[in-house]
C-alpha atoms as a PDB file:
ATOM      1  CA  UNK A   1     131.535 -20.962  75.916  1.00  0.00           C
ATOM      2  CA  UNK A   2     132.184 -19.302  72.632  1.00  0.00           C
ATOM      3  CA  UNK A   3     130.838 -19.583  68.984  1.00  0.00           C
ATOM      4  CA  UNK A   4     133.341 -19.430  66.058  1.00  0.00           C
ATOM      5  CA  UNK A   5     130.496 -18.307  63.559  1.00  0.00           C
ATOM      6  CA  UNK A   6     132.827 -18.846  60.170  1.00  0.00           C
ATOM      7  CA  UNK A   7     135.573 -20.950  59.705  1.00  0.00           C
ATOM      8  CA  UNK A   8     137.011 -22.684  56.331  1.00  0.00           C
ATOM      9  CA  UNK A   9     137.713 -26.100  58.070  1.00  0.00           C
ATOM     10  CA  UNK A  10     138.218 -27.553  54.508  1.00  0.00           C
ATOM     11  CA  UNK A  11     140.982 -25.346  53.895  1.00  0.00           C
ATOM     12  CA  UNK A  12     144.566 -25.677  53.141  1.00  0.00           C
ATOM     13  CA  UNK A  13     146.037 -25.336  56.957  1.00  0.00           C
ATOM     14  CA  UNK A  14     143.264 -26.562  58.876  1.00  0.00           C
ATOM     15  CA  UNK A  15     141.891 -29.702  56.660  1.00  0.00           C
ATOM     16  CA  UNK A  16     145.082 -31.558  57.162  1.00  0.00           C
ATOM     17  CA  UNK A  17     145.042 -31.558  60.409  1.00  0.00           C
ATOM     18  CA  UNK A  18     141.359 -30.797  61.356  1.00  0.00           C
ATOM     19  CA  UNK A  19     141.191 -33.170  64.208  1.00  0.00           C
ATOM     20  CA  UNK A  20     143.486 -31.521  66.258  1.00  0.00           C
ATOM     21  CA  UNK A  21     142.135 -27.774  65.568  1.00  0.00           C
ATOM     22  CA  UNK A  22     138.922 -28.754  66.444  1.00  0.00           C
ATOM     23  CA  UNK A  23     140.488 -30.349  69.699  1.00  0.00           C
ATOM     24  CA  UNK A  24     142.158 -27.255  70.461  1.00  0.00           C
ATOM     25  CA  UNK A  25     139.267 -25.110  69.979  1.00  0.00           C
ATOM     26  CA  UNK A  26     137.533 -26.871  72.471  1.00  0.00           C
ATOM     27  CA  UNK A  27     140.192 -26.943  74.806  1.00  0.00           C
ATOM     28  CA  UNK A  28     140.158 -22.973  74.361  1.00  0.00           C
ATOM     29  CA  UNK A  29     136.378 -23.059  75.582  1.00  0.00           C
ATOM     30  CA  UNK A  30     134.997 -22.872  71.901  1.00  0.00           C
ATOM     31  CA  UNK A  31     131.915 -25.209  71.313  1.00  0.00           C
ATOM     32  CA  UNK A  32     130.344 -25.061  68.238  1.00  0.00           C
ATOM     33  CA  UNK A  33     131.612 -23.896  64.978  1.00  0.00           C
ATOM     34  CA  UNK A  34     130.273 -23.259  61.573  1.00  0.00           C
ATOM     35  CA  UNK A  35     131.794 -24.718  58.766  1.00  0.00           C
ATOM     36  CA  UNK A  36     131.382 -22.196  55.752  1.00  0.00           C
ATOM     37  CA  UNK A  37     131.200 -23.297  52.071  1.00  0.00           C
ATOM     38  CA  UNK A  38     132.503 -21.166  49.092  1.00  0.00           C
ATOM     39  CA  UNK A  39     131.468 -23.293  45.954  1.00  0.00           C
ATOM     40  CA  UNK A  40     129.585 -26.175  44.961  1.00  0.00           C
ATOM     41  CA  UNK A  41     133.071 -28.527  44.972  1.00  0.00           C
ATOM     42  CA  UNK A  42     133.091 -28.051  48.501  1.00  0.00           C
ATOM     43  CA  UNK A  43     129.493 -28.599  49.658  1.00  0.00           C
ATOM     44  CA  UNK A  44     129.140 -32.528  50.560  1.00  0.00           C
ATOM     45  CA  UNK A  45     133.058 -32.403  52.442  1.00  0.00           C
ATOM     46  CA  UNK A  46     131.700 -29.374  54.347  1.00  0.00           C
ATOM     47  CA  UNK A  47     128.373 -31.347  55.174  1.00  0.00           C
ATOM     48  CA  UNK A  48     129.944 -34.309  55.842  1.00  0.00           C
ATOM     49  CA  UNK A  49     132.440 -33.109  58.850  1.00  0.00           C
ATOM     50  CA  UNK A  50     129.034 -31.173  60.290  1.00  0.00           C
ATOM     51  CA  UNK A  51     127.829 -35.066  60.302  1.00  0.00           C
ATOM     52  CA  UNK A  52     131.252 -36.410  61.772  1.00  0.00           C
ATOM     53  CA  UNK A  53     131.546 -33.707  64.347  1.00  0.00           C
ATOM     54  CA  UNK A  54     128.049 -32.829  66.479  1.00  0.00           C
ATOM     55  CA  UNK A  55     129.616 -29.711  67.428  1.00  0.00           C
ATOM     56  CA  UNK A  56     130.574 -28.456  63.794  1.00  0.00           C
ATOM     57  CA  UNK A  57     127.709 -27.288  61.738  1.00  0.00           C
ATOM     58  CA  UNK A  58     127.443 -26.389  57.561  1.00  0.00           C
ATOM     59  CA  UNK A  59     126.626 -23.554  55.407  1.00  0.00           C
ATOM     60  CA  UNK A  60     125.580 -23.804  51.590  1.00  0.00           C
ATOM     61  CA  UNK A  61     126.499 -21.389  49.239  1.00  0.00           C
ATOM     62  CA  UNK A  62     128.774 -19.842  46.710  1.00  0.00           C
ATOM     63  CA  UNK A  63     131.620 -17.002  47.163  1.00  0.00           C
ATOM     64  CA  UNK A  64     130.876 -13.862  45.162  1.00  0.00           C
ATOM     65  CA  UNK A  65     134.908 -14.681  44.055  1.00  0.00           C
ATOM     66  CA  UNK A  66     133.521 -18.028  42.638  1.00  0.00           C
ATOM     67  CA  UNK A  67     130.420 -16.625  40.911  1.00  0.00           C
ATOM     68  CA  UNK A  68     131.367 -16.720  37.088  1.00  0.00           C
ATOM     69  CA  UNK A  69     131.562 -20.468  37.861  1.00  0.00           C
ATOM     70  CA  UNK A  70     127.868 -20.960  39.113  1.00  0.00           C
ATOM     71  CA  UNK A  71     126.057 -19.175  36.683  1.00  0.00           C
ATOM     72  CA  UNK A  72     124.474 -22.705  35.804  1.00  0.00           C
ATOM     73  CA  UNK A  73     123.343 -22.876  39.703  1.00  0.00           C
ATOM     74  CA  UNK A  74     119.704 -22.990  40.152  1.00  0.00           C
ATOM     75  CA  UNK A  75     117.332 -22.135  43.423  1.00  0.00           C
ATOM     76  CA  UNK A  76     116.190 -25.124  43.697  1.00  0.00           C
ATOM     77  CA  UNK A  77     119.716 -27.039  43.207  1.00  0.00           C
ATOM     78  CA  UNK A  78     120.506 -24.488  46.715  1.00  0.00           C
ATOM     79  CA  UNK A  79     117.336 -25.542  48.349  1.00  0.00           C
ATOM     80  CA  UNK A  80     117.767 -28.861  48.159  1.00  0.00           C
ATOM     81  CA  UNK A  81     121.253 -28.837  49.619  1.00  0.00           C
ATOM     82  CA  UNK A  82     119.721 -26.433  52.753  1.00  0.00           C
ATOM     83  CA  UNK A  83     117.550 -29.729  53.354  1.00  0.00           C
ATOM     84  CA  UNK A  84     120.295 -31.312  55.238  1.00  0.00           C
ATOM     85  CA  UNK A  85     119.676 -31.498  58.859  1.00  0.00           C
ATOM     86  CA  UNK A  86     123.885 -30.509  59.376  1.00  0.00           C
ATOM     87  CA  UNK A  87     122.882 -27.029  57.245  1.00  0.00           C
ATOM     88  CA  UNK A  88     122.128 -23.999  59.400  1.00  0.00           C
ATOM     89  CA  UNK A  89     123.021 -20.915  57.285  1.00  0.00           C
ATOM     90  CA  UNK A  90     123.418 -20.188  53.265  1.00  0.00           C
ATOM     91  CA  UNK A  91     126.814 -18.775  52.400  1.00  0.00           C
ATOM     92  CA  UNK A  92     128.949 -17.423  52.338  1.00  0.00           C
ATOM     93  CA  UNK A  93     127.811 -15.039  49.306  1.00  0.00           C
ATOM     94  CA  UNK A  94     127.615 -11.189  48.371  1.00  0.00           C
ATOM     95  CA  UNK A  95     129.555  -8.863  46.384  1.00  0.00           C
ATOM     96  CA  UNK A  96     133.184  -8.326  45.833  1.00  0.00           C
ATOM     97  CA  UNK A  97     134.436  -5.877  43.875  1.00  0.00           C
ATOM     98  CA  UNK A  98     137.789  -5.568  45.396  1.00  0.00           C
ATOM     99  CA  UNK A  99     139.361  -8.247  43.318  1.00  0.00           C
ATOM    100  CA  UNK A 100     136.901  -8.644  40.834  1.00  0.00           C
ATOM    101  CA  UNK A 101     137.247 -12.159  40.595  1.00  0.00           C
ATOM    102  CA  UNK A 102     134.170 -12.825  39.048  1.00  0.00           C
ATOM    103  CA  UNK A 103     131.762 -10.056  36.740  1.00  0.00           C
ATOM    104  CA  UNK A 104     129.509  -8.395  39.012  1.00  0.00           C
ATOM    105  CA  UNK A 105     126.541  -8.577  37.622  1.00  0.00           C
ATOM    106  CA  UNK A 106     127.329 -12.387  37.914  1.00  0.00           C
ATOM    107  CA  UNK A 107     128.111 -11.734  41.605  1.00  0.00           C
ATOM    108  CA  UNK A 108     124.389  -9.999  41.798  1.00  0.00           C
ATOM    109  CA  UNK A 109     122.061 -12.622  39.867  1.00  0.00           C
ATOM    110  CA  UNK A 110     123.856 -15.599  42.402  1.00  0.00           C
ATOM    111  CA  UNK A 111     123.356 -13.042  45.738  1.00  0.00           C
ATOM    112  CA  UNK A 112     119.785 -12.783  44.948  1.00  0.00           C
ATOM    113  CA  UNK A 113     119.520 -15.987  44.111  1.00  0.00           C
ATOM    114  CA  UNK A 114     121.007 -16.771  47.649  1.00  0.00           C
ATOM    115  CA  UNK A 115     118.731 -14.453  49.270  1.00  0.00           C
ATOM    116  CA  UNK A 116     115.374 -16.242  47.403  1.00  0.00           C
ATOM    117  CA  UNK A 117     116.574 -19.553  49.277  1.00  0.00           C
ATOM    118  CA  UNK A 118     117.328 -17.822  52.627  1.00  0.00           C
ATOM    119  CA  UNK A 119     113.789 -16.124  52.366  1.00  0.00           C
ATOM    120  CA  UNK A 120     112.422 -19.689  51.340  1.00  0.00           C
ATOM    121  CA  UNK A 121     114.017 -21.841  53.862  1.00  0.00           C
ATOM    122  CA  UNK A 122     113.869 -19.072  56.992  1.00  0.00           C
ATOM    123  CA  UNK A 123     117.818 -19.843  56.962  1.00  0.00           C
ATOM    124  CA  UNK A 124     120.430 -17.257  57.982  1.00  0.00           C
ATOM    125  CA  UNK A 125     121.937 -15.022  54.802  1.00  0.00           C
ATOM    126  CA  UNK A 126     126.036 -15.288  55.481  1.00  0.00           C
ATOM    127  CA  UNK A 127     127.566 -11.892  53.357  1.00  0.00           C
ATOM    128  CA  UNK A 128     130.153 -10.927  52.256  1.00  0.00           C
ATOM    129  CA  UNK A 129     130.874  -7.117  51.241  1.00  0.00           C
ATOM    130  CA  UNK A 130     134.032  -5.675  49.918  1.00  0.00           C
ATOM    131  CA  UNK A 131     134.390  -2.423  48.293  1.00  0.00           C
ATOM    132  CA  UNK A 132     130.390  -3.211  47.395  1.00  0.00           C
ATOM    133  CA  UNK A 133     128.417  -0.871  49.773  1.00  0.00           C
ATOM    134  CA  UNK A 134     125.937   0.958  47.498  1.00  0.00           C
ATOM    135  CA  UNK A 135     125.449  -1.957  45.419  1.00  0.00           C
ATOM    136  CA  UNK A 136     124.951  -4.388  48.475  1.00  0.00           C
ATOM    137  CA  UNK A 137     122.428  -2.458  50.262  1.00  0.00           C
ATOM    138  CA  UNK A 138     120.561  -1.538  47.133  1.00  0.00           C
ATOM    139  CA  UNK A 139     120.247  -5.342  46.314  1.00  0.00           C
ATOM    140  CA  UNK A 140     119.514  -6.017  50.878  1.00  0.00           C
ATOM    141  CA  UNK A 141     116.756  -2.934  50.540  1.00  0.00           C
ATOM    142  CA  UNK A 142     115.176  -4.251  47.065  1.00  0.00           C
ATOM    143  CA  UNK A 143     114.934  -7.942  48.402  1.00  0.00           C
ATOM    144  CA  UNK A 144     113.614  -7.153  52.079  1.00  0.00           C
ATOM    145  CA  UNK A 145     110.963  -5.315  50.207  1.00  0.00           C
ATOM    146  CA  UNK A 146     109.931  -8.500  48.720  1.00  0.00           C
ATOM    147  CA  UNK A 147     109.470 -10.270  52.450  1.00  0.00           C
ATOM    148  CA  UNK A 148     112.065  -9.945  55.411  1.00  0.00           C
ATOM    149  CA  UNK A 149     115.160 -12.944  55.409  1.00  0.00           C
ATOM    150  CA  UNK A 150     117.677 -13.314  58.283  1.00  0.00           C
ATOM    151  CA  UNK A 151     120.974 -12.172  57.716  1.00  0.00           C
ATOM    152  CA  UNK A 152     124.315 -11.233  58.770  1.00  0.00           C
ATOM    153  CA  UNK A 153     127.479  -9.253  57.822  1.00  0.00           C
ATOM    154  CA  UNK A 154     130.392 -11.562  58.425  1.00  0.00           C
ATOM    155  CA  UNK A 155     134.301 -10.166  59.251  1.00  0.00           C
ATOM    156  CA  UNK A 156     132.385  -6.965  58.853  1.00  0.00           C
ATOM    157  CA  UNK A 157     134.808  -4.231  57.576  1.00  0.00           C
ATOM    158  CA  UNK A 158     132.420  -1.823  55.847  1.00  0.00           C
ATOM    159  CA  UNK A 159     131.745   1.997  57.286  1.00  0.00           C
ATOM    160  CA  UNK A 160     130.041   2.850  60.404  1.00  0.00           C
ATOM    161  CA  UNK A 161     127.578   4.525  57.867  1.00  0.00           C
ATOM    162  CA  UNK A 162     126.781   0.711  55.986  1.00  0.00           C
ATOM    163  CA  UNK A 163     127.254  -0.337  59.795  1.00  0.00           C
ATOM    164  CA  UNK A 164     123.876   1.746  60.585  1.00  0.00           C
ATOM    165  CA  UNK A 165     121.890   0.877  57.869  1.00  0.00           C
ATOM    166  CA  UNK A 166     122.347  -2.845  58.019  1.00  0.00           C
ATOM    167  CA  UNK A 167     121.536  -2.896  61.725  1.00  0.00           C
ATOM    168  CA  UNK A 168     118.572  -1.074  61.003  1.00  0.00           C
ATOM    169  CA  UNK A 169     117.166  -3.208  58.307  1.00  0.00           C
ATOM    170  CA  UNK A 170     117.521  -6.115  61.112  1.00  0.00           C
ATOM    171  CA  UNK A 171     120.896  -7.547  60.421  1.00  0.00           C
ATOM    172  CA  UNK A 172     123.564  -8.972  62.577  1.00  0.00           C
ATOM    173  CA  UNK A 173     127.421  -8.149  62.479  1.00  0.00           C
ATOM    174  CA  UNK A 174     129.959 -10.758  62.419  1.00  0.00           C
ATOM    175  CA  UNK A 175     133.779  -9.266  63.787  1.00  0.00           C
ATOM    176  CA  UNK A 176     136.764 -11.608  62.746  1.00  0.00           C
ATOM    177  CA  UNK A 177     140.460 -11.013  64.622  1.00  0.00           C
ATOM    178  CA  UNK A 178     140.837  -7.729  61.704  1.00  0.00           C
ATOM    179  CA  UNK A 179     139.322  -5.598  65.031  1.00  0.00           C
ATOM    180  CA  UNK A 180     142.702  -6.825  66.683  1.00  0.00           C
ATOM    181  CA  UNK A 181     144.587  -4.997  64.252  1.00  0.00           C
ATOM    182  CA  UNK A 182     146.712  -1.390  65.103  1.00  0.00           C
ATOM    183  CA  UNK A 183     145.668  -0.106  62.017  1.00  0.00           C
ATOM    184  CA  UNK A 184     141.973  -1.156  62.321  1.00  0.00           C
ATOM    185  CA  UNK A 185     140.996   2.430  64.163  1.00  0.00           C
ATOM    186  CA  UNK A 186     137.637   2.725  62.410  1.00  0.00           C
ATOM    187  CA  UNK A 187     136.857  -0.672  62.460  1.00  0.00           C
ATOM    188  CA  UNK A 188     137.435  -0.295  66.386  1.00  0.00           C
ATOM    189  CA  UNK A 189     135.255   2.546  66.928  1.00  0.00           C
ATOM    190  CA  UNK A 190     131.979   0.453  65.233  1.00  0.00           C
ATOM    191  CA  UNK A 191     132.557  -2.752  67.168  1.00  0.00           C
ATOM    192  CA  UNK A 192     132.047  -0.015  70.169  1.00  0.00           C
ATOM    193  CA  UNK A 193     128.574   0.376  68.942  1.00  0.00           C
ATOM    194  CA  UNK A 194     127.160  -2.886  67.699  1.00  0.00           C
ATOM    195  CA  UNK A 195     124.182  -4.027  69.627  1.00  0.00           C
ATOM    196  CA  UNK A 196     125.055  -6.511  72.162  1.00  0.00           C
ATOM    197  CA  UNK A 197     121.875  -8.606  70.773  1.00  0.00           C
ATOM    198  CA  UNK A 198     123.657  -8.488  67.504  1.00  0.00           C
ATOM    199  CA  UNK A 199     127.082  -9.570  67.801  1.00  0.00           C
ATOM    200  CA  UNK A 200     129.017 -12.213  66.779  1.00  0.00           C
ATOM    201  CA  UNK A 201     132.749 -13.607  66.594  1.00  0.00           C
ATOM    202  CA  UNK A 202     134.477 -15.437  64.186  1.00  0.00           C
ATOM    203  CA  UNK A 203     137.902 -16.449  62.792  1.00  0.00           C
ATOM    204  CA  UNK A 204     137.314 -17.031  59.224  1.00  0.00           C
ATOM    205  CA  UNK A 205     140.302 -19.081  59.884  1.00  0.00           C
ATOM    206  CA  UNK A 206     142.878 -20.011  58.231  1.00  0.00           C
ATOM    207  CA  UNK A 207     143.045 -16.398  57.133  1.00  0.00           C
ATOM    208  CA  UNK A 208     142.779 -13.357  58.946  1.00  0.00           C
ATOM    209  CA  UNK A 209     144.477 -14.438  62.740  1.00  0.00           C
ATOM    210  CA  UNK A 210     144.344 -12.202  65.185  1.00  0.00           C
ATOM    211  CA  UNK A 211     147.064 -10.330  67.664  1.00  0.00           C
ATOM    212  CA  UNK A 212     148.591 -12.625  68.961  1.00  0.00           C
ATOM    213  CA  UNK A 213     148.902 -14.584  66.334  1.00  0.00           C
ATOM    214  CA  UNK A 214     149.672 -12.296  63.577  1.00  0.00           C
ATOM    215  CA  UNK A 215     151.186 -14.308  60.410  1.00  0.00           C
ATOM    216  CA  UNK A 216     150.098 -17.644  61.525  1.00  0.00           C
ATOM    217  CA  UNK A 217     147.743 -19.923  59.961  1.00  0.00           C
ATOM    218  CA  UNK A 218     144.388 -19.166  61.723  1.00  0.00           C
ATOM    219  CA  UNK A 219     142.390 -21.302  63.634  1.00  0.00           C
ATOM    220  CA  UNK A 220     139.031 -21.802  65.484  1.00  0.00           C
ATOM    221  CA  UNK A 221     140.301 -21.928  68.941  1.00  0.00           C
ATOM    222  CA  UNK A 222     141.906 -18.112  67.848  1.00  0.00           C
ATOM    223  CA  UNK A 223     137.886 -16.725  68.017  1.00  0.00           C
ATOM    224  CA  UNK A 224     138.812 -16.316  72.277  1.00  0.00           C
ATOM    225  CA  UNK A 225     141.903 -13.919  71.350  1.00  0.00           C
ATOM    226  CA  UNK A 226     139.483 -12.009  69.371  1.00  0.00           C
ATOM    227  CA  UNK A 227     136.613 -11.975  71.991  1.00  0.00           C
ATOM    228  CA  UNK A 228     139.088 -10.888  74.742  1.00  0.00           C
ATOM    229  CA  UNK A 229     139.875  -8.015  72.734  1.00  0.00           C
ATOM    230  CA  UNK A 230     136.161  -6.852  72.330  1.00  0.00           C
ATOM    231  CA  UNK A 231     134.987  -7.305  75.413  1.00  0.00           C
ATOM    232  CA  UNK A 232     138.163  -5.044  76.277  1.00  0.00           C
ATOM    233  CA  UNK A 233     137.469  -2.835  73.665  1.00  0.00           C
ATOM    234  CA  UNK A 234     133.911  -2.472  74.932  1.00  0.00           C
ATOM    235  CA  UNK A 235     134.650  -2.430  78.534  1.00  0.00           C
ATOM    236  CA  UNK A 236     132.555  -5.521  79.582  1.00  0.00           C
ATOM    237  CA  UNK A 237     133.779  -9.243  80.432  1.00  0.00           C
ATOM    238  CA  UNK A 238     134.721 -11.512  78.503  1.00  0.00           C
ATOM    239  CA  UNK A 239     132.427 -14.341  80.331  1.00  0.00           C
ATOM    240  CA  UNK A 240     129.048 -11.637  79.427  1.00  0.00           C
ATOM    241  CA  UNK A 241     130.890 -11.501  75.821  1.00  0.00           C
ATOM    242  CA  UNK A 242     130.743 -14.630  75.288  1.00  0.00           C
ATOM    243  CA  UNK A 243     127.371 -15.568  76.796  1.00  0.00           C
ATOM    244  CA  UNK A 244     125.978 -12.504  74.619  1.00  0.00           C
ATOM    245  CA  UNK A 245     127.750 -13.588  71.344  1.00  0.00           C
ATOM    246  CA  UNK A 246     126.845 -17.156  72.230  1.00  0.00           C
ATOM    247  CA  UNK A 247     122.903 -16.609  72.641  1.00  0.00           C
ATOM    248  CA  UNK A 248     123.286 -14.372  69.570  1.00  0.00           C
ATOM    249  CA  UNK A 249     124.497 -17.325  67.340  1.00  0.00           C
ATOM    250  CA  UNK A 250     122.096 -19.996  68.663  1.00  0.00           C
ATOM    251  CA  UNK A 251     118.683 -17.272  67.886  1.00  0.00           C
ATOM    252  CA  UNK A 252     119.826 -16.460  64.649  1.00  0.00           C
ATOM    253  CA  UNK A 253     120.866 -20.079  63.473  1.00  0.00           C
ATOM    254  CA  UNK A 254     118.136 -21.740  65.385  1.00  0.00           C
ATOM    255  CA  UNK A 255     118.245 -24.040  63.167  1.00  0.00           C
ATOM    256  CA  UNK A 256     121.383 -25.581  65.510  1.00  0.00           C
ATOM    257  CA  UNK A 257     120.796 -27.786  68.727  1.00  0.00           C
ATOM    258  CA  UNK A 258     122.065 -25.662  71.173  1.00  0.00           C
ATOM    259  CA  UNK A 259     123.800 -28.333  74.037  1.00  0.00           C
END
């Protein structure tokens, strides 16, 4: 069995049809998912297919893109919405100063703020990190001095360098079907070197699908392309992969009934 650790099910390309993708994921040996939320809109759809579907679970949170929106967005108003037995992780959120969508010191008051409710709550810290390094491990280093918080790097993209410094604060890394890429040599040689205790796959479908499926909407079911690849990558097989990745998911959400 495998784990597709971040998915957009609520998306344009998957929400129209999200029956079926979830069917074909499971088909494809996947059997859980985590359904990720980007901004407040979204929160009680994403919650409510985690209640429909046993095997889909919800995140909380809001996208560093989507932060000049949420400046109104209080801890507590986060909290609350973590108290949902469906909720497992709070995210996605971080820094993004690749499109600079939103101001960035907007983008840090609302990652803190995410990282008080993760610290609160015991609930796994979903980031996202583009073009953000210093910034994002200043803010990581500052807050785990105020009291440890689970965490994870998802489609992790960053240097081997932020690579080694997350892993050693206690972090996990999440690898998306980018690794599959010909141009993604650097990205390659890190996946070589994650921990096995701290890996995990995801799709972050729609976007992002991997080789084979290149240009085509993304979906769950894609996260075994992706894991076929790394265990290949890594030299080890895909069934230990998968068991690894799987066991990986489960301890750091263990907030999630593992069947």
């Amino acid at each position: 069995m495998l784990v597709d650790s971040h998915c957009h099910l609520e998306y344009k390309g998957l929400v129209e049809e999200q029956d079926a993708v979830l069917d074909r994921a499971r088909t494809a040996g996947i059997g859980a998912f985590l359904n990720i939320s980007t901004k407040r809109s979204e929160w009680d759809q994403v919650i409510a297919t985690a209640h429909r579907a046993t095997d889909v679970y919800a995140s909380v949170g809001i996208h560093p893109h989507n932060a000049d929106d949420h400046q109104d967005l209080t801890e507590d108003t986060l909290f609350e919405a973590t108290q949902d037995p469906r909720v497992i992780g709070i995210g996605e959120t971080g820094l993004d100063y690749f499109y600079e969508h939103s101001d960035r010191e907007a983008q840090k008051r609302l990652f803190r703020l995410h990282i008080a409710v993760a610290r609160r709550t015991g609930l796994p810290l979903i980031i996202h990190t583009r073009d953000a390094e210093d910034d994002t491990l200043e803010i990581l280093g500052d807050e785990m001095g105020k009291g440890e918080f689970p965490a994870l790097i998802h489609c992790f993209t960053a240097s081997a360098e932020f690579g080694e410094k997350v892993l050693e604060m206690g972090l996990s890394i999440s690898l998306s079907g980018i690794v599959t890429f010909k141009n993604a040599r650097d990205l390659q040689a890190v996946a070589r070197t994650v921990p096995v205790d701290r890996l995990l796959v995801e799709t972050d479908s729609p976007f992002l699908a991997p080789v084979p499926h290149r240009g085509k909407t993304c979906e769950p079911g894609f996260v075994r392309d992706t894991a076929s690849f790394l265990a290949e990558l890594r030299g080890e097989k895909l069934e230990d992969l998968a068991a690894r990745t799987t066991d990986n998911f489960y301890a750091l959400f263990s907030k999630a009934d593992r069947p």
